[in-house]
Protein backbone atom coordinates (compact mmCIF):
# COMPACT_ATOMS: atom_id res chain seq x y z
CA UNK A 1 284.00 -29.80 287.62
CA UNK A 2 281.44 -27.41 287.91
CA UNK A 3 278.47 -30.34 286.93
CA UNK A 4 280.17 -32.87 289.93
CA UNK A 5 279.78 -29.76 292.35
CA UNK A 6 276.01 -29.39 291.40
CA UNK A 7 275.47 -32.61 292.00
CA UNK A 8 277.30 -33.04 295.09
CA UNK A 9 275.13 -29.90 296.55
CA UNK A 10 272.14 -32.19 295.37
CA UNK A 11 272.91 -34.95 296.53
CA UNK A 12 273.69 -33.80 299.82
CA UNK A 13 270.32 -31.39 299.78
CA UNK A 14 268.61 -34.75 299.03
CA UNK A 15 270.39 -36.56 301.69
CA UNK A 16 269.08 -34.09 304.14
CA UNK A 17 265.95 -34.16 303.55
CA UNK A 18 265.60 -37.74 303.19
CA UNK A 19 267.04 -38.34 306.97
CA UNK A 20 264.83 -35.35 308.48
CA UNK A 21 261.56 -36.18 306.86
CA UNK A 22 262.06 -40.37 306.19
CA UNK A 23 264.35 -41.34 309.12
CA UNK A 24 263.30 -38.23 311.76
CA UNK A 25 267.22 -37.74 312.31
CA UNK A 26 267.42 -34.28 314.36
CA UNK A 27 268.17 -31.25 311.43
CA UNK A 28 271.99 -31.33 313.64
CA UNK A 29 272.80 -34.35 312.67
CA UNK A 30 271.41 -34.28 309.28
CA UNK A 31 273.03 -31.12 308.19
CA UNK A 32 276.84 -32.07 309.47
CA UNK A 33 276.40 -35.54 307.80
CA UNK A 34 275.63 -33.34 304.59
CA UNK A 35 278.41 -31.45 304.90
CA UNK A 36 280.39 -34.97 305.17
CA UNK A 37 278.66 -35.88 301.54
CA UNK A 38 279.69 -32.51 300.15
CA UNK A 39 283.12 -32.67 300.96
CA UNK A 40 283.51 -36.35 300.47
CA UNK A 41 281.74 -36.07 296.75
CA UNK A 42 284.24 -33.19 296.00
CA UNK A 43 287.21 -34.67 296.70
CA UNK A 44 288.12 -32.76 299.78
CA UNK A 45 290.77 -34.38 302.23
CA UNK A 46 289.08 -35.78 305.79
CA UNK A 47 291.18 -33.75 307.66
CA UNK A 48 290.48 -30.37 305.91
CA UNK A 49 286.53 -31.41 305.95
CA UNK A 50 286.76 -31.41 309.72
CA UNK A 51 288.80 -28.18 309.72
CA UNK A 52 286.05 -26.86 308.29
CA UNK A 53 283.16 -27.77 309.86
CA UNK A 54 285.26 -26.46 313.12
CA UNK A 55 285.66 -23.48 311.29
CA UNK A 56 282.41 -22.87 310.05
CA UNK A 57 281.04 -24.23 313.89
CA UNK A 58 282.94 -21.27 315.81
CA UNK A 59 282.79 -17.93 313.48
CA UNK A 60 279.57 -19.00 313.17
CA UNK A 61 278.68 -19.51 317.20
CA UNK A 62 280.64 -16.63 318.31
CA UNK A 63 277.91 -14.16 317.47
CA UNK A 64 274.96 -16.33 317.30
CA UNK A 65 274.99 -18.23 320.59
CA UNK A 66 275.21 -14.72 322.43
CA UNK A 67 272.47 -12.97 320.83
CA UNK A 68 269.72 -16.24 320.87
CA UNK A 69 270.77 -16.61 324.58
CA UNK A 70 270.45 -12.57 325.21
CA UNK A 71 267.39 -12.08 323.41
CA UNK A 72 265.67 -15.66 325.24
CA UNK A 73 266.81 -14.40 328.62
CA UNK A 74 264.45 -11.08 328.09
CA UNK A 75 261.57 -13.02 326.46
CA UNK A 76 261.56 -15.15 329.22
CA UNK A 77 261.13 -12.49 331.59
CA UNK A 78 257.96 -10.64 329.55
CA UNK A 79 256.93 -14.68 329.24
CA UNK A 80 256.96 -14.92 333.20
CA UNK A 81 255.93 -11.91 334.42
CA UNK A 82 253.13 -11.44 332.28
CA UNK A 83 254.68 -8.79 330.20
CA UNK A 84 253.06 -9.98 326.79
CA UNK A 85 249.20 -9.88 328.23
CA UNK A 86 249.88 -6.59 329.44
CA UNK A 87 250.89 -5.25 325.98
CA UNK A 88 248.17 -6.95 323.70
CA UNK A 89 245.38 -5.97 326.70
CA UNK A 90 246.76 -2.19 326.76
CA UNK A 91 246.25 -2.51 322.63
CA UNK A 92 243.02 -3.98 323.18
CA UNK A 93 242.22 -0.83 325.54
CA UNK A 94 243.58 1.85 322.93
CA UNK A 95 242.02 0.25 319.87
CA UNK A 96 238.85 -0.41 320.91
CA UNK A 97 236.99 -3.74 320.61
CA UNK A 98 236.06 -2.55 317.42
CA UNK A 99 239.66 -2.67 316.10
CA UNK A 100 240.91 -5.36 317.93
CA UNK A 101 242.39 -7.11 315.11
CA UNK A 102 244.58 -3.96 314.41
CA UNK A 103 245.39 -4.54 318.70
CA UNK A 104 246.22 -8.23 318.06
CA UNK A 105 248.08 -7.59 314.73
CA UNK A 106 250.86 -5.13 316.74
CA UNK A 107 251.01 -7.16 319.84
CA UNK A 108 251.88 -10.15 317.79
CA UNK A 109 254.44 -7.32 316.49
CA UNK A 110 255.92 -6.64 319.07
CA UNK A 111 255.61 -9.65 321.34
CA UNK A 112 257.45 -11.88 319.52
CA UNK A 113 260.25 -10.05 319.18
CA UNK A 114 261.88 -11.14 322.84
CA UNK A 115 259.26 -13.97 322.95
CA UNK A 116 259.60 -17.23 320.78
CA UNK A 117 256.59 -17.65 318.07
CA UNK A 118 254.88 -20.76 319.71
CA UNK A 119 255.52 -19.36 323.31
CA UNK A 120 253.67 -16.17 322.37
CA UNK A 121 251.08 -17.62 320.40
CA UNK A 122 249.78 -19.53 323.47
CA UNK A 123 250.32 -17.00 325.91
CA UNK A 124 248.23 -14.58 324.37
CA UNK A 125 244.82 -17.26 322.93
CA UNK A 126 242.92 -16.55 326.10
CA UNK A 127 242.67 -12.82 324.92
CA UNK A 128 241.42 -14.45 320.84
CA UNK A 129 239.10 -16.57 322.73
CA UNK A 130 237.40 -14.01 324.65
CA UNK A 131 237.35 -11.75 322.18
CA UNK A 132 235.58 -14.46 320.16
CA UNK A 133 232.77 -15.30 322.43
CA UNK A 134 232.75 -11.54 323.21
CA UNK A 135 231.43 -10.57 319.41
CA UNK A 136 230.45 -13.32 318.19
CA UNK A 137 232.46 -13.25 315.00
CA UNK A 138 234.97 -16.43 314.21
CA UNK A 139 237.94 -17.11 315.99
CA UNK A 140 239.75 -16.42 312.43
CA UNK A 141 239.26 -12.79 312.55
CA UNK A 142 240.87 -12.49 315.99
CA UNK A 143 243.76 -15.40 315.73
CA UNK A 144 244.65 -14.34 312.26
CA UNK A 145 246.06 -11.04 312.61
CA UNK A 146 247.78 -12.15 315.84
CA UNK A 147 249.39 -15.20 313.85
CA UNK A 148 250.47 -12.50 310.88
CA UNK A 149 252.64 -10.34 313.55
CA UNK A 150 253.77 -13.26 315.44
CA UNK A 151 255.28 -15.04 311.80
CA UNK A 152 256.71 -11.99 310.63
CA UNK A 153 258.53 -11.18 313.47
CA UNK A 154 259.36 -14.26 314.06
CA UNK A 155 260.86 -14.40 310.88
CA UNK A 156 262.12 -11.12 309.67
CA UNK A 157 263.23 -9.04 312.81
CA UNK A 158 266.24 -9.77 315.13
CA UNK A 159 266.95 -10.81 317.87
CA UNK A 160 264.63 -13.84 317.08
CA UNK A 161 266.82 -16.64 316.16
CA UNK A 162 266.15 -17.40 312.57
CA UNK A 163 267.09 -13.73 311.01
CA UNK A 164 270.54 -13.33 313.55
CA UNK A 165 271.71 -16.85 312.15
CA UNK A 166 270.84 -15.92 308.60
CA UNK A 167 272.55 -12.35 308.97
CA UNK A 168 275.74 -14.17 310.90
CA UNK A 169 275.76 -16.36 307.68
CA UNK A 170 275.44 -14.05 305.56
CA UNK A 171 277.61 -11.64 307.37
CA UNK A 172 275.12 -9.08 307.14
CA UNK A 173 274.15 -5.73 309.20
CA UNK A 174 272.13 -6.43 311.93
CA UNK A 175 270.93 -3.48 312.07
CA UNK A 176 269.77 -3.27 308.58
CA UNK A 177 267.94 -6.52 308.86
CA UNK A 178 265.76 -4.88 311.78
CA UNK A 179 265.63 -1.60 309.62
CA UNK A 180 264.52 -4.12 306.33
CA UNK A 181 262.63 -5.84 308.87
CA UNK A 182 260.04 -3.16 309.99
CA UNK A 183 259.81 -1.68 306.56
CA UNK A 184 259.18 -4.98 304.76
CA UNK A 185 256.73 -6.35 307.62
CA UNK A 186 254.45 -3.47 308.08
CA UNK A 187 252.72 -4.30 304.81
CA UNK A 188 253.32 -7.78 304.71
CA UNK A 189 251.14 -7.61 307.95
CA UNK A 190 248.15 -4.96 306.74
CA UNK A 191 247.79 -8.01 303.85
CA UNK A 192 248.35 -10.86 305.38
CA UNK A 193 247.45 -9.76 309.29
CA UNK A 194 244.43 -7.06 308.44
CA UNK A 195 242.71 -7.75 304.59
CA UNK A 196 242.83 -11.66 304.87
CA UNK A 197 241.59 -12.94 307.84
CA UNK A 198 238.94 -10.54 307.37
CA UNK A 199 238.04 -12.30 303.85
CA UNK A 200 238.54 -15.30 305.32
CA UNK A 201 237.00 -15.18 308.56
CA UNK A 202 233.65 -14.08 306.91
CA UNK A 203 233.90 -17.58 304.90
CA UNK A 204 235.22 -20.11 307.98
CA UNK A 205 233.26 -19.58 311.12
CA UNK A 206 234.86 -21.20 314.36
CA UNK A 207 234.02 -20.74 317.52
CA UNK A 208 236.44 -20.47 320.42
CA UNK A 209 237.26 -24.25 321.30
CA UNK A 210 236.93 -24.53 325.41
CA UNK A 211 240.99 -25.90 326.19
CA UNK A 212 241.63 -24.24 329.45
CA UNK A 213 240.42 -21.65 331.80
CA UNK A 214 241.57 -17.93 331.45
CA UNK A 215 244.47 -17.01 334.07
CA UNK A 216 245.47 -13.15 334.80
CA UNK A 217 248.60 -12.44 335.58
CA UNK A 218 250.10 -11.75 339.10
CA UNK A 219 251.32 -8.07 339.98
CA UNK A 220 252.09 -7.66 335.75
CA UNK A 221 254.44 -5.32 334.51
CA UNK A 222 253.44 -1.72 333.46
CA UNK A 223 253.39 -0.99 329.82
CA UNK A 224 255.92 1.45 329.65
CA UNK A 225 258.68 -1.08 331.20
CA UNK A 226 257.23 -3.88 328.88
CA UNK A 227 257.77 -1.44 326.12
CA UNK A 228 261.46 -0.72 327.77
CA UNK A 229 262.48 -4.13 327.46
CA UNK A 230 261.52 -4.59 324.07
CA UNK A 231 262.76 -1.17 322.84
CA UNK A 232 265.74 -0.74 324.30
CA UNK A 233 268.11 -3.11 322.21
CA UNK A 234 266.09 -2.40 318.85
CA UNK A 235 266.82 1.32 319.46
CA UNK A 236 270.44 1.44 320.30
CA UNK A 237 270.88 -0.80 317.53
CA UNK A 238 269.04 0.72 314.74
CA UNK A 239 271.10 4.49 316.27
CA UNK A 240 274.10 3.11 315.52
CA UNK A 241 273.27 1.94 312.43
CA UNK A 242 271.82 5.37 310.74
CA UNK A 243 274.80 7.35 312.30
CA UNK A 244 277.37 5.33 310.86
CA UNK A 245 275.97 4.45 307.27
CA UNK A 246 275.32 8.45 306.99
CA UNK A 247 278.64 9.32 308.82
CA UNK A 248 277.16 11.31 311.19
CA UNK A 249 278.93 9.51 314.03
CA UNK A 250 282.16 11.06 313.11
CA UNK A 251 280.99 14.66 313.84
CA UNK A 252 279.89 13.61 317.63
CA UNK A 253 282.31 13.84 320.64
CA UNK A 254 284.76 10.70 321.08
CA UNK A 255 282.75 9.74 324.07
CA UNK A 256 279.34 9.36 322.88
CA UNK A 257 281.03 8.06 319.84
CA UNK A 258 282.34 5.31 322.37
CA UNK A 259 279.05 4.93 323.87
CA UNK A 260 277.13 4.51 320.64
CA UNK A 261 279.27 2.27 319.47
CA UNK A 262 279.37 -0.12 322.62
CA UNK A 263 275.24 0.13 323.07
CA UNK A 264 274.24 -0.24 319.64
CA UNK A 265 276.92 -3.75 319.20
CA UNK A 266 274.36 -6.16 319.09
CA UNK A 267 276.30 -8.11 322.26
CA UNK A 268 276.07 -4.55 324.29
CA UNK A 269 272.40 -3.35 323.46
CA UNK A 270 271.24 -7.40 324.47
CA UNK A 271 273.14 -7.38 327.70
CA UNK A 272 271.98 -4.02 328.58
CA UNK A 273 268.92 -4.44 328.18
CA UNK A 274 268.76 -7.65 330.41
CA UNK A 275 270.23 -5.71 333.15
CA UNK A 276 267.55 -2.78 332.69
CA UNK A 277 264.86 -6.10 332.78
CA UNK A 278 266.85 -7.17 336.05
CA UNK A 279 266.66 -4.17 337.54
CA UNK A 280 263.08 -3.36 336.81
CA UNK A 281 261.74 -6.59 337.98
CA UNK A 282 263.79 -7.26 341.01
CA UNK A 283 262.82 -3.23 342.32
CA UNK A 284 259.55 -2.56 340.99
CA UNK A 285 258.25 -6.40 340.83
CA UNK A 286 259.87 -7.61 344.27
CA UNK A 287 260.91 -10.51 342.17
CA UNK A 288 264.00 -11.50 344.48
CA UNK A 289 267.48 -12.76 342.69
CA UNK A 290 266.64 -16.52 343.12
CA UNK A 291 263.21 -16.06 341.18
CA UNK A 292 265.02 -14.15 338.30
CA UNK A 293 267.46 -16.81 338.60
CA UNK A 294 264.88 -19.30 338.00
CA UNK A 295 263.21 -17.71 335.29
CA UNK A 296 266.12 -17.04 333.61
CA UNK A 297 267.52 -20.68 333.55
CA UNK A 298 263.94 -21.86 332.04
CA UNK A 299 264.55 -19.41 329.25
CA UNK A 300 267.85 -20.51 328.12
CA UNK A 301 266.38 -24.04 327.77
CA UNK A 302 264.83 -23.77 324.40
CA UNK A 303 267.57 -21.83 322.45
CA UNK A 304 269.89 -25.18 323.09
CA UNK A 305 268.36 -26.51 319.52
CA UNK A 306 268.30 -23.51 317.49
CA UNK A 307 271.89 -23.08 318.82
CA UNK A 308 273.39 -26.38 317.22
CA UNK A 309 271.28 -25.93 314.11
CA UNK A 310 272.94 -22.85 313.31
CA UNK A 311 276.27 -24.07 313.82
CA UNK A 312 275.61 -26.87 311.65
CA UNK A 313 274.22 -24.13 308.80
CA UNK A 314 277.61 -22.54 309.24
CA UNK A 315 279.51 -25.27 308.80
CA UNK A 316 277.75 -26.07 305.75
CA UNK A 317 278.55 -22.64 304.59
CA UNK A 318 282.21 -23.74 305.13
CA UNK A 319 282.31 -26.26 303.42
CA UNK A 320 280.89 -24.94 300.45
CA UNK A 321 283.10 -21.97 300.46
CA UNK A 322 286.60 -24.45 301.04
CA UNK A 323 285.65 -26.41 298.11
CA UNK A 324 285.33 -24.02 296.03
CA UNK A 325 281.47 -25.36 295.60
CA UNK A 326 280.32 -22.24 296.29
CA UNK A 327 282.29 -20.24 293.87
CA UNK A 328 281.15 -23.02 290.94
CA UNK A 329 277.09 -22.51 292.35
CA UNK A 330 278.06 -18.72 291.90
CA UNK A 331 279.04 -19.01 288.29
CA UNK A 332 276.54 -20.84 287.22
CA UNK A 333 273.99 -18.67 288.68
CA UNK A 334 275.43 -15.54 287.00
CA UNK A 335 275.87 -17.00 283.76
CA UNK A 336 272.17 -18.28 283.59
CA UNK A 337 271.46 -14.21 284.62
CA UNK A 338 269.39 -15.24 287.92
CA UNK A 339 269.05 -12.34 290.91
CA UNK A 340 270.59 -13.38 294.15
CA UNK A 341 267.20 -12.59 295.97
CA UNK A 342 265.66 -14.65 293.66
CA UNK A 343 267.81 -17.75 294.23
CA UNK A 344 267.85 -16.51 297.64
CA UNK A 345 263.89 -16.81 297.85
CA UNK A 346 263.12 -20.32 295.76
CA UNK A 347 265.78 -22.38 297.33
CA UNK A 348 264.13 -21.19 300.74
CA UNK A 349 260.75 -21.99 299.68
CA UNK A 350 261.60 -25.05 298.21
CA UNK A 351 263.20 -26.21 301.27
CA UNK A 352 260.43 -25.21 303.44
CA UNK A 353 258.00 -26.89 301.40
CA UNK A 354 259.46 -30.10 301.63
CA UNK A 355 260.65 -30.84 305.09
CA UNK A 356 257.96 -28.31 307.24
CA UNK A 357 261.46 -26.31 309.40
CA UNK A 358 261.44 -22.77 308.63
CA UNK A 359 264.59 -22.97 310.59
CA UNK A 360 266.16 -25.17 309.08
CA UNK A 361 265.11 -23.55 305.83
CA UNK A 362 266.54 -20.39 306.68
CA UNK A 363 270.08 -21.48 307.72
CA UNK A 364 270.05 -24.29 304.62
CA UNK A 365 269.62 -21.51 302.24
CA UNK A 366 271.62 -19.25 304.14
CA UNK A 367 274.87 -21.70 303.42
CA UNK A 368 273.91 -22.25 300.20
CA UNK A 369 273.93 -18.17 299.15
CA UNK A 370 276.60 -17.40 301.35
CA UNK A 371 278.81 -18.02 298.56
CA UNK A 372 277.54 -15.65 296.10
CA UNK A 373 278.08 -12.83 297.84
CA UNK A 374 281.01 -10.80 297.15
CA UNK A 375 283.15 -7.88 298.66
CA UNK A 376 281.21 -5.41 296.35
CA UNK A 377 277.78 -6.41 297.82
CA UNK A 378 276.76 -3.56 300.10
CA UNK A 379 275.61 -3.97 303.64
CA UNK A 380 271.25 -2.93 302.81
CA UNK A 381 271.67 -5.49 299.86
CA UNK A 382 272.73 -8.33 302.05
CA UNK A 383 270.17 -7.36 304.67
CA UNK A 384 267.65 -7.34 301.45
CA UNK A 385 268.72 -10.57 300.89
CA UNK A 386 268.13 -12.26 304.90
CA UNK A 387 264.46 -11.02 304.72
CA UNK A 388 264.35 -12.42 301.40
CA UNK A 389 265.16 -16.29 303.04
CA UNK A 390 262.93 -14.88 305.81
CA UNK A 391 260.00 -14.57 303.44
CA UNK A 392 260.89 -17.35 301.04
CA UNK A 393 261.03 -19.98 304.52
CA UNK A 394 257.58 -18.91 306.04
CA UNK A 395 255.73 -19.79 302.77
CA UNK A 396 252.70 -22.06 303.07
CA UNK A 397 253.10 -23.83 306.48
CA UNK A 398 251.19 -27.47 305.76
CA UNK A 399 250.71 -31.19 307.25
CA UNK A 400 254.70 -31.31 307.62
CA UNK A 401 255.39 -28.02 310.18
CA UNK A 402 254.91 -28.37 313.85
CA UNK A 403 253.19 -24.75 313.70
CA UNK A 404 250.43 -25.77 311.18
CA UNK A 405 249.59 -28.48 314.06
CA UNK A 406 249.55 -25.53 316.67
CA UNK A 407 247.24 -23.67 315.22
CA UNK A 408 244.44 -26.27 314.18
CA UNK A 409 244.81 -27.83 318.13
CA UNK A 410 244.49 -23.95 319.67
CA UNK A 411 241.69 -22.68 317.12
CA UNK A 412 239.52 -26.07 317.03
CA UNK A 413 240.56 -25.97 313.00
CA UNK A 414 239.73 -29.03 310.92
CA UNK A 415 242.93 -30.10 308.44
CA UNK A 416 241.04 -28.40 305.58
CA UNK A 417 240.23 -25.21 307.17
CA UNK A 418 243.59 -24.75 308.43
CA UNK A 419 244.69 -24.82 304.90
CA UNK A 420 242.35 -22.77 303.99
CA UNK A 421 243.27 -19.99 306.75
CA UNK A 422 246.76 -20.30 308.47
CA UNK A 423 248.27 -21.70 305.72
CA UNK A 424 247.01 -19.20 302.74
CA UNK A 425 248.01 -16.93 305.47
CA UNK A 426 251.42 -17.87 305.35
CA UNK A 427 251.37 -17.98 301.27
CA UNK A 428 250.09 -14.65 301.53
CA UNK A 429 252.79 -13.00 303.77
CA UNK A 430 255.98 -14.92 302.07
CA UNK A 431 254.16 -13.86 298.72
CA UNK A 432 253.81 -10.19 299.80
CA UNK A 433 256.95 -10.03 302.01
CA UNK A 434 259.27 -10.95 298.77
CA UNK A 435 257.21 -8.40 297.18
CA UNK A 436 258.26 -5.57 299.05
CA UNK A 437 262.07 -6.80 299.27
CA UNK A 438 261.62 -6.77 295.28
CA UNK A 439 260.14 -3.12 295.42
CA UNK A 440 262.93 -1.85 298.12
CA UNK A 441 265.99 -3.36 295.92
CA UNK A 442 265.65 -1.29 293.10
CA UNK A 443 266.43 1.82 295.58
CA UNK A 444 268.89 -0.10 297.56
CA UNK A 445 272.66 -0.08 295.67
């Protein structure tokens, strides 16, 4: 029983990446129709595979969907308002041109984690490319370290998409994936972000390709509000967190306990935060309520993908979990003594590798570890095991990820050198990233 299970999780692997990279079906469909092929292949009754999927659809949309939507709603406000130029030109200022690939490295940070990767990446190029023709150097040395902070946020700190659906999945800590997060990216950016492009850049010199004029911004935000937007739900989050893994909550007054626990819910430090954004820009900015309006509906537009895809990753958690699949997969990968990171991390690479998503990586080998986690798993160790996926899906972006495109159209890259740069880059920070989740585990119970 346990060999037709195997298969069937194959098989249906297979499937799916035979209709997203042969046929060009959306991931959606792909991932429901292998959910179909699991059940079907196991035996499972119709009815109870479409219990499931509904199931697996709703727990796993009733945190998800709130949190993408929340966190696009305040990156499209820093997107509009020219929040993220502000904070990468006030880094520029306190650096010095002399460190501005330190400035680029945190903006990339810190930007990306309201702001979607792609979004960011091309709101902030103007700034590489004048830094470029500024000094003289190659583009590399400049886009690099911006790329490094804009991946591993991207990928390892919430509220950006991929790490809340993984944690949902997962049914992991939040706030220990942000706290995981920052401890496993700082690093994972100094290598990847700081030591790399500087090799590199000294072997690949590009200039700054001429693809449109440089805009400023119109009446920008100040840094500290940009810095209150991004901070606020981060902080309340991570607060809550360290009181109540320490107990330390328990020995405050009932009210702040209240309060603590309302602001740092994921749902309540989101929404309050887009109210301190409202607030700021419709008094300080004079942005009136049918601009924010505006700007807000543009945001939301995006997330309407990412959305669906991680409901169909939690109904292929589901599935696995109602036929028993999951429990089989779990045997066999304690009996043949293999770490859940580890499985964790090489079915997430592997995935990535072959069909280019690091989305649909993530929540594909989210489902497919969901099932070896038990009750006795503590809450770090699951969060260990999110940036783990994180790390294992942004290895090596080639030919077959959107993003690789991206970066050889914005920094005039040939196919070659782009391999060469972005995508070592990538190697480099999945590589080093797993590394430090490795390092972290043995003091994490």
């Amino acid at each position: 029983m346990e060999i037709i299970s195997l298969i069937s999780v194959i098989a249906a692997i297979l499937l799916l990446l035979l209709l997203v990279i042969r046929f060009k079906i959306p991931a959606f469909l792909a991932l429901l129709v292998s959910c179909f092929v699991v059940g079907l292949l196991v035996g499972h009754p119709l009815e109870q595979i479409f219990t499931s999927i509904q199931t697996g659809v709703g727990n796993t949309l009733g945190f998800v969907a709130v949190v993408i939507g929340l966190g696009a709603l305040l990156g499209g406000f820093l997107e509009a308002t020219g929040g993220a130029e502000v904070l990468a030109q006030k880094c520029l200022v306190f650096f010095g041109e002399q460190k501005a690939s330190w400035a680029l490295l945190i903006s990339g940070f810190l930007i990306a984690i309201p702001v979607f990767f792609d979004v960011a990446f091309i709101i902030l190029i103007p700034v590489v490319y004048s830094l470029q023709r500024k000094s003289g150097k190659s583009i590399l040395v400049y886009a690099l370290p911006l790329l490094a902070g804009l991946a591993i946020t991207h990928a390892f700190i919430p509220p950006t998409p991929g790490p809340v659906a993984v944690a949902q999945i997962l049914n992991a800590s939040v706030g220990w994936v942000i706290i995981f997060g920052f401890l496993v990216g700082i690093p994972t950016a100094f290598v990847s972000g700081i030591v790399f492009p500087n090799f590199i850049g000294s072997k690949i010199f590009v200039t700054a390709p001429k693809l449109f004029e440089d805009k400023p911004s119109v009446n920008p935000p100040k840094l500290g509000h940009v810095l209150l937007i991004i901070g606020w739900p981060l902080g309340w989050i991570v607060l809550a967190t360290c009181l109540n893994s320490t107990g330390f909550e328990h020995h405050l007054p009932e009210n702040l306990q209240l309060t603590i626990q309302l602001m740092g819910h994921p749902f309540g430090a989101l929404l309050s935060a887009n109210f301190v954004a409202w607030i700021l820009f419709r008094s300080h900015y004079q942005l009136d309520s049918s601009k924010l309006l505006e700007i807000s509906n543009q945001s939301l537009q995006p997330v309407g993908l990412i959305i669906l895809l991680t409901a169909a990753g939690g109904a292929f958690k589901q599935l696995l979990i109602d036929t028993q699949t999951g429990t089989m997969i779990t045997n066999l990968v304690h009996s043949n003594g293999i770490s859940i990171l580890l499985f964790a991390f090489i079915v997430a690479v592997l995935l990535r590798l072959i069909q280019g998503s690091a989305t649909v990586a993530m929540i594909t080998a989210a489902g497919l570890t969901a099932p070896l986690l038990n009750d006795g798993i503590s809450e770090p160790k699951k969060a260990l095991i999110v940036i783990a996926i994180a790390a294992g899906s942004s290895i090596f972006s080639h030919v077959n990820d959107s993003g690789f495109w991206l970066v050889s159209k914005y920094l005039g890259l040939n196919e070659k050198d782009t391999l060469r740069s972005w995508s070592l880059m990538t190697l480099i920070l999945s590589l080093t990233g797993f590394l430090m989740v490795g390092l972290i585990s043995l003091w994490v119970s």
